[in-house]
Each structure stands twice: as C-alpha cells, then as structure tokens.
N, C-alpha and C. Protein backbone atom coordinates (compact mmCIF):
# COMPACT_ATOMS: atom_id res chain seq x y z
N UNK A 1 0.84 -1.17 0.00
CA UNK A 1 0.00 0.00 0.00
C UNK A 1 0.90 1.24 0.00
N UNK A 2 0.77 1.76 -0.91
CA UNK A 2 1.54 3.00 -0.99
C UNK A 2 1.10 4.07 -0.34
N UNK A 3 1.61 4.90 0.41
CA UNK A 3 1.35 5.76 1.49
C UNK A 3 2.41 7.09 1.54
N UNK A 4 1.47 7.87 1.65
CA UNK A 4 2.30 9.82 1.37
C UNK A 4 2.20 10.27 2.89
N UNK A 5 2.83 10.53 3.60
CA UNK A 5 3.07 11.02 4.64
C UNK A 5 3.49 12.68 4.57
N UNK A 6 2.35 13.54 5.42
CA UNK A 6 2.85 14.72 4.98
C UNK A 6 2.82 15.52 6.39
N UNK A 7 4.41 15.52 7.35
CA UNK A 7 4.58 15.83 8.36
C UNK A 7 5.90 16.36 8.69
N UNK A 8 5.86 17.05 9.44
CA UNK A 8 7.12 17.43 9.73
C UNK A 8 7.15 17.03 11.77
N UNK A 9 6.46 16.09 12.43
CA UNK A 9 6.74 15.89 13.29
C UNK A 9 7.21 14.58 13.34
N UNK A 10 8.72 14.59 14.05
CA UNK A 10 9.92 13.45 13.97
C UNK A 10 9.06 12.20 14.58
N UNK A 11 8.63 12.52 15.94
CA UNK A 11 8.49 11.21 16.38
C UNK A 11 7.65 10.05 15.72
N UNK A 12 6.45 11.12 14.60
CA UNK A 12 5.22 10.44 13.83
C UNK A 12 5.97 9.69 13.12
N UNK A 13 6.86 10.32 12.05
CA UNK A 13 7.71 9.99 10.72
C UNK A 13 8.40 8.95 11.62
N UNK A 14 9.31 8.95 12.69
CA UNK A 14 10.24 8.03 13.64
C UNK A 14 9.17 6.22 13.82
N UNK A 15 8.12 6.95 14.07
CA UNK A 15 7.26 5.44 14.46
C UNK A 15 6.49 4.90 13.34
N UNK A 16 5.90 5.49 12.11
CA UNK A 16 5.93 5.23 11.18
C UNK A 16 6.73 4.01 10.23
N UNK A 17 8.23 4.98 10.38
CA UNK A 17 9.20 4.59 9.64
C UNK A 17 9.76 3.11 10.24
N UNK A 18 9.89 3.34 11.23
CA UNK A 18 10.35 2.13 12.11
C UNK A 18 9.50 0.96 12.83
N UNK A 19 7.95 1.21 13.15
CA UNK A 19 7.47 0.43 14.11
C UNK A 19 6.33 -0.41 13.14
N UNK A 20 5.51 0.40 12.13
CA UNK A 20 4.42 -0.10 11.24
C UNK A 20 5.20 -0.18 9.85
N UNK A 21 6.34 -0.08 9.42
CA UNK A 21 6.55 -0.02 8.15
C UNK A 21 6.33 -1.41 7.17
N UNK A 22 6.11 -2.48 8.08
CA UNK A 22 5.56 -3.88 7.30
C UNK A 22 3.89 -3.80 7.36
N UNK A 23 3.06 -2.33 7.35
CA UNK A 23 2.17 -2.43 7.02
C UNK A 23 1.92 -1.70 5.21
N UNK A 24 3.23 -1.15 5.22
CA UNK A 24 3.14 -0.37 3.87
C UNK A 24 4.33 -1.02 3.07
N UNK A 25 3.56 -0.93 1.64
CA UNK A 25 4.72 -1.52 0.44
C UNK A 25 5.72 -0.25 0.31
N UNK A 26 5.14 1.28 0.33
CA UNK A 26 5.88 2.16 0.31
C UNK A 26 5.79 3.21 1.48
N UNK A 27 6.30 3.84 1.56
CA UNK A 27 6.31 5.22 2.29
C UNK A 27 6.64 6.59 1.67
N UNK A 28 6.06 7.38 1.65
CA UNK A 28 6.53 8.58 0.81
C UNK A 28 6.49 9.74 1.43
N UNK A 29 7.43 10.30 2.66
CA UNK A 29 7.73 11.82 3.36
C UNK A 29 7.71 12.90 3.26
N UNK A 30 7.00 13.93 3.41
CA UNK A 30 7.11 15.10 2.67
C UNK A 30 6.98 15.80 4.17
N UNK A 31 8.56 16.66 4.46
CA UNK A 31 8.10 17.10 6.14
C UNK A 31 8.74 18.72 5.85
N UNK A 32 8.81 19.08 4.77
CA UNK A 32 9.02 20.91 4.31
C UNK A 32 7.49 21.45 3.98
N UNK A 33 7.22 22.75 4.26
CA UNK A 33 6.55 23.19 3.98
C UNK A 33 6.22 23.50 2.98
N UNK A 34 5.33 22.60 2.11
CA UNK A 34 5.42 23.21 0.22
C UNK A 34 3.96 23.74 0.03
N UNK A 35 4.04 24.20 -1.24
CA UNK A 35 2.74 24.97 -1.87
C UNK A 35 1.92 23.91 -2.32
N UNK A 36 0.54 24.20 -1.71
CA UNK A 36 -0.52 23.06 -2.07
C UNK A 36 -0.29 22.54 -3.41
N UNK A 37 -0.30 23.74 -4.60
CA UNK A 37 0.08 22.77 -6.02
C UNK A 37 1.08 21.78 -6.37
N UNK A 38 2.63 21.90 -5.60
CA UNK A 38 3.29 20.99 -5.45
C UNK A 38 2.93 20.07 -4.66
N UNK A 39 2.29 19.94 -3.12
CA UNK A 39 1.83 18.60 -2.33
C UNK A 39 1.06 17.63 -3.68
N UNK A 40 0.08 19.07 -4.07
CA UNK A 40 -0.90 18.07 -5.04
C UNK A 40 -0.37 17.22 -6.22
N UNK A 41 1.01 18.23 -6.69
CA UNK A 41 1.51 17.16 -7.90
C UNK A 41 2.21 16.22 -7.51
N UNK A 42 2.88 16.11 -6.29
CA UNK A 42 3.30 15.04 -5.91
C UNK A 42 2.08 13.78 -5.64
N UNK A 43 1.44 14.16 -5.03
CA UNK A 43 0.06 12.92 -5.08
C UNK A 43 0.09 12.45 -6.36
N UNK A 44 -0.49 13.36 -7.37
CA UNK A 44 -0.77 12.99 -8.53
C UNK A 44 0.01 12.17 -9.24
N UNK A 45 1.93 12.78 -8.85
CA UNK A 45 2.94 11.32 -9.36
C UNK A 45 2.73 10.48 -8.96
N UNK A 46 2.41 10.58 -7.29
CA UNK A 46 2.88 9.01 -6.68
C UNK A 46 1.08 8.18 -6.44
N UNK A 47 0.36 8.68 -6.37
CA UNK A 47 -0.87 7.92 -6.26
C UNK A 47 -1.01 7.10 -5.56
N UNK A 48 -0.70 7.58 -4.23
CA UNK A 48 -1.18 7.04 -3.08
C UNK A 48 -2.82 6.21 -2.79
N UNK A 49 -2.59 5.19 -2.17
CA UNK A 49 -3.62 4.36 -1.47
C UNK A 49 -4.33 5.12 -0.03
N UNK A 50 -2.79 6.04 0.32
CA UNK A 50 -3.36 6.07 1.86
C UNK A 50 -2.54 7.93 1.85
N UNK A 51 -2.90 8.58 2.84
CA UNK A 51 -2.61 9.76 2.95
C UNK A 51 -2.54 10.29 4.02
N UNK A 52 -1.41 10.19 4.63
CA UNK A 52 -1.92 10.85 6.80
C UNK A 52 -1.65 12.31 6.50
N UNK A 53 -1.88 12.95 6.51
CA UNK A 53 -1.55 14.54 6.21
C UNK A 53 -1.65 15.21 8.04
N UNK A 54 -0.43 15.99 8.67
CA UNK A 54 -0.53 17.06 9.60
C UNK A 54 -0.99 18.18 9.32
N UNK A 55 -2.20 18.74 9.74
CA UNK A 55 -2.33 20.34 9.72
C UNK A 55 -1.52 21.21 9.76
N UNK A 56 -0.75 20.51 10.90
CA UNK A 56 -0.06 22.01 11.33
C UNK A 56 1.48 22.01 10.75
N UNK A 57 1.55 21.41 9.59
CA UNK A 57 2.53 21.41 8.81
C UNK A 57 1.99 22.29 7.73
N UNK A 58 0.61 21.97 7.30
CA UNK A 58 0.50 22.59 6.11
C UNK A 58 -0.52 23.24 6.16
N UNK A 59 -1.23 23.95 7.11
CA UNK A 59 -1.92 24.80 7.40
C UNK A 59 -1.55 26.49 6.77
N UNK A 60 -2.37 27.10 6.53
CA UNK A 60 -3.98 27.35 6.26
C UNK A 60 -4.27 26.35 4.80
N UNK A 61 -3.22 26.16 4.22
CA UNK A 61 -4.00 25.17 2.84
C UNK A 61 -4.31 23.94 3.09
N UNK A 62 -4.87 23.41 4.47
CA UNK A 62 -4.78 22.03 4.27
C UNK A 62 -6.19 21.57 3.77
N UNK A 63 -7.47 22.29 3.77
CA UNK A 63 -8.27 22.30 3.63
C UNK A 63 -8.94 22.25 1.79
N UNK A 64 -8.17 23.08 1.62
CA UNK A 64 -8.04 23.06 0.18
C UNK A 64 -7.37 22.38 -0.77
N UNK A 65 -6.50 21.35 -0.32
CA UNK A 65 -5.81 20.69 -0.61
C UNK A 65 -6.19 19.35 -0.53
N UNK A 66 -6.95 18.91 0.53
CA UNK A 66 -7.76 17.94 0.85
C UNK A 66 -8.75 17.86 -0.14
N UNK A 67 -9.96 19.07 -0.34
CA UNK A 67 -10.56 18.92 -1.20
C UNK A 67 -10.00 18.74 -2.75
N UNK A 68 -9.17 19.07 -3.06
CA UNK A 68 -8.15 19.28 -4.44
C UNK A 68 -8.10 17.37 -4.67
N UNK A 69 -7.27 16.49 -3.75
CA UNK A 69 -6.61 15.30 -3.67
C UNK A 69 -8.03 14.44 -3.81
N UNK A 70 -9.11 15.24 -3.22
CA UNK A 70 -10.22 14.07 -2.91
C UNK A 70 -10.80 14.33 -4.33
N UNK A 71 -11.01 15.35 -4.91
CA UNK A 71 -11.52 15.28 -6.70
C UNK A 71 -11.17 14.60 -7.29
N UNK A 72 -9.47 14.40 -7.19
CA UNK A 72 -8.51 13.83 -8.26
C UNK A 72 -8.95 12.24 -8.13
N UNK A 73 -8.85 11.79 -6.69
CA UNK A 73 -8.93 10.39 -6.30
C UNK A 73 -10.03 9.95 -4.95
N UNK A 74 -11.13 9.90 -5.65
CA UNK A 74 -12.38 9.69 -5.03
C UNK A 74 -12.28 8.84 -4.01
N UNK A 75 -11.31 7.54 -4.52
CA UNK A 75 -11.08 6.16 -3.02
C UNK A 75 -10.08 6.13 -2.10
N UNK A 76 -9.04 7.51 -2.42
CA UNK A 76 -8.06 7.78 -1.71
C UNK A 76 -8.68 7.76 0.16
N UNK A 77 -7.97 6.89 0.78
CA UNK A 77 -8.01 7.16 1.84
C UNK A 77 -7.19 8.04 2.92
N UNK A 78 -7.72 8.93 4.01
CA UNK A 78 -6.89 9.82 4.27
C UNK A 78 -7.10 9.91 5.77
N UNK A 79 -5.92 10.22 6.77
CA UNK A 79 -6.13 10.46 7.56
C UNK A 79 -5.36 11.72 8.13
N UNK A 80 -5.99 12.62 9.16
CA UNK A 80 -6.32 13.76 8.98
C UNK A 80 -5.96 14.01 10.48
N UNK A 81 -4.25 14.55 10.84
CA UNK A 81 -3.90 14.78 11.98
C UNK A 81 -3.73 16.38 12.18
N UNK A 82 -4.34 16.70 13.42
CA UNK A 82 -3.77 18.15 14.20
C UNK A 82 -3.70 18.99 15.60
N UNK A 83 -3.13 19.80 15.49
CA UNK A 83 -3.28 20.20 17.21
C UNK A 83 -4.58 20.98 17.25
N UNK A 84 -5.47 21.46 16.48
CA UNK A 84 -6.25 22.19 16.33
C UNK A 84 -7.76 21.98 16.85
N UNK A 85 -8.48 21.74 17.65
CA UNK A 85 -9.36 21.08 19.04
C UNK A 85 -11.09 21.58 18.45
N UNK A 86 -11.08 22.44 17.41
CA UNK A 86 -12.35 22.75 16.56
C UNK A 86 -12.72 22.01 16.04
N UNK A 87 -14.27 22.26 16.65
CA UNK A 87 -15.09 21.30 16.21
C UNK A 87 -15.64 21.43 14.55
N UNK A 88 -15.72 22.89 14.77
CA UNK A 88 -16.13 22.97 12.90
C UNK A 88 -14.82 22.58 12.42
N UNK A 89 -13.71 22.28 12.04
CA UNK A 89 -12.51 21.80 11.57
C UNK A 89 -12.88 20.34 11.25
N UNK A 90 -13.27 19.55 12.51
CA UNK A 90 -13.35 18.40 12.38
C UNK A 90 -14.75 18.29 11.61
N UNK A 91 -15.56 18.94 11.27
CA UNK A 91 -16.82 18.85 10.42
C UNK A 91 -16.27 19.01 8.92
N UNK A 92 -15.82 19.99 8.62
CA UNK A 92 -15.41 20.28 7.71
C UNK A 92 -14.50 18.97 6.88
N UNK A 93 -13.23 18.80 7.39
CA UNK A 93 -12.57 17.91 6.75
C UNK A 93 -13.50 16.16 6.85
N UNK A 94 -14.39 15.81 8.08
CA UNK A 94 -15.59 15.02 8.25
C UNK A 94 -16.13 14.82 6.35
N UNK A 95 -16.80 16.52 6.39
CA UNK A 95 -18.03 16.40 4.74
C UNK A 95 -17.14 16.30 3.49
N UNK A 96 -15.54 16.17 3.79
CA UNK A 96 -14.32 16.35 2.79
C UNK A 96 -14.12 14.54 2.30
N UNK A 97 -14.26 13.71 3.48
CA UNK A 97 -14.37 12.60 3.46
C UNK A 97 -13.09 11.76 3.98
N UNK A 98 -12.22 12.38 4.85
CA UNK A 98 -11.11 11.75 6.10
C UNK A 98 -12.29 11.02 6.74
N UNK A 99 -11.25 9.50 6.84
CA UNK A 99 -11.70 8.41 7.64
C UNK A 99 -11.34 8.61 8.86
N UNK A 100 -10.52 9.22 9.27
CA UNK A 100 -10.15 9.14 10.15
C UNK A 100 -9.37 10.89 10.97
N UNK A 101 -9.98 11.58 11.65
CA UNK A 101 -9.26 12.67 12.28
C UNK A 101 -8.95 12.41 13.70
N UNK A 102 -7.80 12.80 13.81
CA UNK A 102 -7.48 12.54 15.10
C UNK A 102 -6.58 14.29 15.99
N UNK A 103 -7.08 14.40 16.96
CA UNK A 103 -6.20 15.72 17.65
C UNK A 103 -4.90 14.76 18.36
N UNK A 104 -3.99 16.16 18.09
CA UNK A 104 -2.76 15.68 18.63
C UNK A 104 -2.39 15.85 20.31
N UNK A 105 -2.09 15.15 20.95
CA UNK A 105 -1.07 14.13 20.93
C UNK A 105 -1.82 13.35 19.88
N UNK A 106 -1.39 12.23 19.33
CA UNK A 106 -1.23 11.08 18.69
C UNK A 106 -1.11 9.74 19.57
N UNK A 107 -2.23 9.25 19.44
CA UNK A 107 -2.04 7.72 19.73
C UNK A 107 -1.56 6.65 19.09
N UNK A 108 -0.61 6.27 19.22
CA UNK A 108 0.06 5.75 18.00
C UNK A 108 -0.56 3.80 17.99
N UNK A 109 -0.92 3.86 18.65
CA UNK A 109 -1.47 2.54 18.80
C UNK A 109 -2.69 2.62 18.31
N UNK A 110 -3.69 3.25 18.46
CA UNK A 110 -4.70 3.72 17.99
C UNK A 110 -4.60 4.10 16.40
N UNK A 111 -3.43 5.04 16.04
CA UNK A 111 -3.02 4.94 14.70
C UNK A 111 -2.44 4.06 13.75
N UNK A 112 -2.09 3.06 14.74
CA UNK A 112 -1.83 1.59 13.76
C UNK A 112 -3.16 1.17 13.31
N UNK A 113 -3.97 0.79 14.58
CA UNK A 113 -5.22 0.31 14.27
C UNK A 113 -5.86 0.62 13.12
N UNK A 114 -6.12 2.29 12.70
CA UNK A 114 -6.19 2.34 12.01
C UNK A 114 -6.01 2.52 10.59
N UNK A 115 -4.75 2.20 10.50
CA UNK A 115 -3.75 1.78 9.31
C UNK A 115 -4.09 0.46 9.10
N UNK A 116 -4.09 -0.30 9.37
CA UNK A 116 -4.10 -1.85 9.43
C UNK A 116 -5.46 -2.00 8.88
N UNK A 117 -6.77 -1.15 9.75
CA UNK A 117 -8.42 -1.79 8.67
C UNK A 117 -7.93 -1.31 7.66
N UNK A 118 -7.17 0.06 7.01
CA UNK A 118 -7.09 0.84 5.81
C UNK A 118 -6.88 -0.17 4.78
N UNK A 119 -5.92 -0.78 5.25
CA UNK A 119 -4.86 -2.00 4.69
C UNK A 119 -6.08 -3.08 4.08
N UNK A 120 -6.43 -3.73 5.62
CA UNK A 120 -7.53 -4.65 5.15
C UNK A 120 -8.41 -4.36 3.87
N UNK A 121 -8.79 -2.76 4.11
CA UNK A 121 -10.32 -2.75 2.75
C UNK A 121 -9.28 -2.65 1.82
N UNK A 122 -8.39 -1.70 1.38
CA UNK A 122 -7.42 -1.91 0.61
C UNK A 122 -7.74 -3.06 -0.39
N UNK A 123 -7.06 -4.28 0.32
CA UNK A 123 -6.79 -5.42 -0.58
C UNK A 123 -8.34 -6.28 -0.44
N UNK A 124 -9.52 -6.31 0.19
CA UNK A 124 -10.25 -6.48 -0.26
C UNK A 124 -11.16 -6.38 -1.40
C-alpha cells in the first residue's frame, strides 16, 4: 500500500518509519513546507492508497488541498492529523471525506489500528 506522509513531526515519521513499516509496500515523506500545487503534484505522481496529512505542517491550505486530492482520487483514503481542538474543523474535513481525524497528541497505537483496517479494505 503506498502511502504519502505529509509531516514534519519526527516522532510520527520516527514510528511510522520504524514500528508499522511492514504495514506499507511504500512510504513517501514530505516534512518541508510546500505549496498546495506541489503537495498536489506530488500525489498525482505518486498515487497514493493512503494519505496521513498534519495540519499544522500545512496549514492554512490544508483544507483546500484535501478537497483538491479528494476530486482527483475519489477512493483515496486519508487520515487527517492536528493540534487544532475545533469542532467545525473536524466537520469540515468530516463532509471532505477523512476516515479518520485525530487531535494531537497522537495515539500511536490507535493509529496503527487504524492503518491496518485501511490496509484490510485496501486489498479487499
């Protein structure tokens, strides 16, 4: 399952990289701050299965960018991390179609979990 990771926090990328990486065929890092049209053309090269995107890496465009990725690739699955505790936030990216939002801290056990069903429907 090919997977775009778009973070600039070490410990995520650290446990990722090291603890679940026999849940993904690939991994793909993106932890600089780039312009939504580049995040987006990179999707568009690599055509991800799965998508964890941080807000607060790529905030204020993350919203727009989300919607941008979800046009291109309707079954893309995405999950949708931030420090940001709003409830309209979590509605918003909710009607965008993230399976999954989570506020940070990060449960990383909890975030396997849900890597692993991703996985499952995946190859179903």
């Amino acid at each position: 399952m090919r997977t775009i990771l778009i973070s600039n926090d070490k410990e995520l990328r650290k446990y990722l990289q090291e603890e679940i990486v026999d849940l993904f065929s690939e991994i793909i890092i993106f932890d600089k701050v780039l312009d939504p049209l580049e995040l987006l053309s990179e999707a568009c090269k690599n055509k991800p299965s799965l998508l964890i995107i941080d807000d607060d890496l790529t905030k204020p465009n993350s919203l727009l960018f989300l919607k941008s990725v979800k046009k291109l690739y309707d079954d893309i699955s995405i999950i949708f991390l931030t420090s940001n505790e709003s409830i309209e936030l979590g509605r918003e990216v909710s009607q965008i179609g993230v399976i999954h939002y989570s506020v940070k801290p990060i449960n990383t056990e909890i975030l396997c979990e849900y890597i692993k069903s991703i996985k499952r429907l995946k190859l179903n």
